[in-house]
Protein backbone atom coordinates (compact mmCIF):
# COMPACT_ATOMS: atom_id res chain seq x y z
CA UNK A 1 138.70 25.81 116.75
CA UNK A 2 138.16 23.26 114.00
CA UNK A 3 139.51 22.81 110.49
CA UNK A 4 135.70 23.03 109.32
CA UNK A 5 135.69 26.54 111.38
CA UNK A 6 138.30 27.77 110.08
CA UNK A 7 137.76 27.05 106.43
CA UNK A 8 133.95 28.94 107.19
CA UNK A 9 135.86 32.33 108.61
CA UNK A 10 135.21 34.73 106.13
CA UNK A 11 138.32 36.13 104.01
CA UNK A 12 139.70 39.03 105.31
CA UNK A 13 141.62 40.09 102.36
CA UNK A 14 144.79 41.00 104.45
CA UNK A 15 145.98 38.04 107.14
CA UNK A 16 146.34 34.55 106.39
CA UNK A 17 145.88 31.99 109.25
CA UNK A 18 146.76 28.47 110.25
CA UNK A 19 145.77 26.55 113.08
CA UNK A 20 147.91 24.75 115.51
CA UNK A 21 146.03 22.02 118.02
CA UNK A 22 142.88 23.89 118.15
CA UNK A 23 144.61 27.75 118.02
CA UNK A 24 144.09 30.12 115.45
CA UNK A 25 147.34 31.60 114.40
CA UNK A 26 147.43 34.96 112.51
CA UNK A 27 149.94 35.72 109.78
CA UNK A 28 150.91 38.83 108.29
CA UNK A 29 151.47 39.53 104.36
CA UNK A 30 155.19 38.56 103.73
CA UNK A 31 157.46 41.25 102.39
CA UNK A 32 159.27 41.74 98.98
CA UNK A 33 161.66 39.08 98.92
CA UNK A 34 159.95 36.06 100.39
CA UNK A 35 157.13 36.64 97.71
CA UNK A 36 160.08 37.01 94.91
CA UNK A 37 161.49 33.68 96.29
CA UNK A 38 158.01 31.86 96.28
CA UNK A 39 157.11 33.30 92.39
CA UNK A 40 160.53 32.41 90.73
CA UNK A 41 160.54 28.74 92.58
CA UNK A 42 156.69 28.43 91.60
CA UNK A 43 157.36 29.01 88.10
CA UNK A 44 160.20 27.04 87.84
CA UNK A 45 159.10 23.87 89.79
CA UNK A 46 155.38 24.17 88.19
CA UNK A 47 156.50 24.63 84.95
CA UNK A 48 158.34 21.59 85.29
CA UNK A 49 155.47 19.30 87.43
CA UNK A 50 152.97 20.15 84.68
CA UNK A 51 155.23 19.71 81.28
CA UNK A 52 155.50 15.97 82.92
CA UNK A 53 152.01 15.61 84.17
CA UNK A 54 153.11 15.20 88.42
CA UNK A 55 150.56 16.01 89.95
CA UNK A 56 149.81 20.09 90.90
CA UNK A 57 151.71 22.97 92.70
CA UNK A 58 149.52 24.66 95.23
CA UNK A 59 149.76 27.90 97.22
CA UNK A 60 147.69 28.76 99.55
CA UNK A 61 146.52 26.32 100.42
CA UNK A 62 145.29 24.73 103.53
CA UNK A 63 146.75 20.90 104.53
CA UNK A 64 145.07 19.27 107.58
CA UNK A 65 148.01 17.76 109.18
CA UNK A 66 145.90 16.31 112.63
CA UNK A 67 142.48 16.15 113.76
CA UNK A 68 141.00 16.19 116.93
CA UNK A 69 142.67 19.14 117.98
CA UNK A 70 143.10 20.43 114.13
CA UNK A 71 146.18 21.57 112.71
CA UNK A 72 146.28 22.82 109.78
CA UNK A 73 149.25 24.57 108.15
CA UNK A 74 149.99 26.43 104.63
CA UNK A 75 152.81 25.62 103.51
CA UNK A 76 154.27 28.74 100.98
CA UNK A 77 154.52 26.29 97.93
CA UNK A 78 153.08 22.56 98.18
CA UNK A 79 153.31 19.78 96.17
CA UNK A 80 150.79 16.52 95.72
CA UNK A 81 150.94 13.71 93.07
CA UNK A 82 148.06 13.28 91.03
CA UNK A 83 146.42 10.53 92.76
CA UNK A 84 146.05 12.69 95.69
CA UNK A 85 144.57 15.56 94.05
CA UNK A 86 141.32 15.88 94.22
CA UNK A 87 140.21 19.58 93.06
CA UNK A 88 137.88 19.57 96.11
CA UNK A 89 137.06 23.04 98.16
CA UNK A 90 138.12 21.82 101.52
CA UNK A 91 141.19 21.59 102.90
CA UNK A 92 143.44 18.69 101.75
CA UNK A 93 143.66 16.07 104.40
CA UNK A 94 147.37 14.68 105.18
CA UNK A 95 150.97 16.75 104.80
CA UNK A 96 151.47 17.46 100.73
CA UNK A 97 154.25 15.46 99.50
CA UNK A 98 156.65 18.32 99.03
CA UNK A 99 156.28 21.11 101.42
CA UNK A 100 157.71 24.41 101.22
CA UNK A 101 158.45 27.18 103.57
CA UNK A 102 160.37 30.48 102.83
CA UNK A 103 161.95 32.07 105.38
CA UNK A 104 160.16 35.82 106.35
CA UNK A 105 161.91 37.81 108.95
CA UNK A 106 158.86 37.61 110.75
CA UNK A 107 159.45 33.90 111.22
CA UNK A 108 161.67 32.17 114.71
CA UNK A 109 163.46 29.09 113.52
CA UNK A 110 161.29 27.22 116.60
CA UNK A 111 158.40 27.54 114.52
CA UNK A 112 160.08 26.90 111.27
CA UNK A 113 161.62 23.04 112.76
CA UNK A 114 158.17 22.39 114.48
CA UNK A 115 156.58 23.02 110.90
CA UNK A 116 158.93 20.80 109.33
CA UNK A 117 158.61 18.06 112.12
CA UNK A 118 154.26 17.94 111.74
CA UNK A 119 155.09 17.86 107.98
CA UNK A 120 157.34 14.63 108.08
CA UNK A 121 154.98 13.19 111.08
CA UNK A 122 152.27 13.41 108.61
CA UNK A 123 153.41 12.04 105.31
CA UNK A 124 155.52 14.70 103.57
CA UNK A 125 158.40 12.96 102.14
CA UNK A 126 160.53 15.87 101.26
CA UNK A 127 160.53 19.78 102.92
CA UNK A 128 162.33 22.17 101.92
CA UNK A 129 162.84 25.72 103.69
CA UNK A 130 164.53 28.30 101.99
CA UNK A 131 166.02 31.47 103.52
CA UNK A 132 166.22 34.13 101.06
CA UNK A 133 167.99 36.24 103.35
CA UNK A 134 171.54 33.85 103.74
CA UNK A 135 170.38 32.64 100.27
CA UNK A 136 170.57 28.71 101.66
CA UNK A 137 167.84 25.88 101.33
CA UNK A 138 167.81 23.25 103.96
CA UNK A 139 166.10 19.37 102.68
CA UNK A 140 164.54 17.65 104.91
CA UNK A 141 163.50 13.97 104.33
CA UNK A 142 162.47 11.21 106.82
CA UNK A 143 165.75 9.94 107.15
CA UNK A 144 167.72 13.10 106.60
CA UNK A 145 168.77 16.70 106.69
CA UNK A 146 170.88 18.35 103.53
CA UNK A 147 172.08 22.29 104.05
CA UNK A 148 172.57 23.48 101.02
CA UNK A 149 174.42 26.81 99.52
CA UNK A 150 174.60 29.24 96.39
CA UNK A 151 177.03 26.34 94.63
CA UNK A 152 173.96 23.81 95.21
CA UNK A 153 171.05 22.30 93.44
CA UNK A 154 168.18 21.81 95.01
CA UNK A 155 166.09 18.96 93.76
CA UNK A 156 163.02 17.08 93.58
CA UNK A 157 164.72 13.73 94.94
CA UNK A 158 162.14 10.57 94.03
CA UNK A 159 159.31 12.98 95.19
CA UNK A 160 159.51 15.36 92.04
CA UNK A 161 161.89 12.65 90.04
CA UNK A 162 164.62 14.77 87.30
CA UNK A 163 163.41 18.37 88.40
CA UNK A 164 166.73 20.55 89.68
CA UNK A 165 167.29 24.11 90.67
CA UNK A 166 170.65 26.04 91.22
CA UNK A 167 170.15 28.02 94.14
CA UNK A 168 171.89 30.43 92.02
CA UNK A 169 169.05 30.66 89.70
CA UNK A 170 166.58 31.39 92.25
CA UNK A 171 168.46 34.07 93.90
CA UNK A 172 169.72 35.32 90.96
């Protein structure tokens, strides 16, 4: 299958799908406390990206990582700078420059690092993936891996410059 295919699939209302090297993967509606963890970091971190004019939060939203086979992935909360948005209907073409995932139980940590390898292969310059569950956020640049815990503050680094989070405010 191709990115162009999938975007034409019509909407389902229920699943959610990305595709990995050609394969359509189906994924189920995430439970109470990864959608909790998504909508307080969401309003937090968008409430901060717009008051200084970044760029725009998206969720959602599909990110066409490789072509030719596609991958596309949907990252739980994305980030891109304003000169890469472009407010089009397709799916964004290259890794958003903050991507990130939140952990479901659904979800084996192979999957999770493979996400978070395409995502760094293909431009992302910070990932974050948060597990709700041990209440821990793991950064991931290019260059470098940060575990972080409740007495932590997640940031934006130079990708969302001055925006900070205690993980004790998002679990709270």
């Amino acid at each position: 299958m191709t990115a162009d295919e999938l975007l034409a699939m019509p909407d389902d209302g229920f699943h959610h799908y990305e595709l990995v090297k050609g394969e359509l993967i189906t994924m189920s509606p995430a439970g109470e406390l990864h959608g909790q963890t998504i909508t307080r970091l969401i309003v937090h971190l968008g409430s901060y990206v717009r008051a200084n004019r970044l760029g725009e939060l998206h969720t959602e939203t599909g990110f066409t990582l490789t072509r030719n086979p596609d991958t596309v992935r949907e990252p739980d909360v994305a980030f891109l700078r304003n000169e890469r948005v472009t407010g089009g209907d397709k799916f964004v073409s290259g890794a958003p420059d903050l991507a990130v995932e939140v952990i479901s139980p659904r979800n084996r940590p192979a999957d999770v690092e493979q996400k978070v390898r395409e995502y760094l292969a293909t431009g992302a310059r910070l990932v974050v993936v948060i597990d709700p569950k041990k209440q821990t956020a793991t950064v991931h640049t290019p260059t470098s891996t940060t575990h972080l815990t409740l007495a932590d503050t997640l940031t934006g680094g130079d990708v969302v410059p001055g925006w900070e989070l205690p993980l004790r405010e998002l679990f709270s």
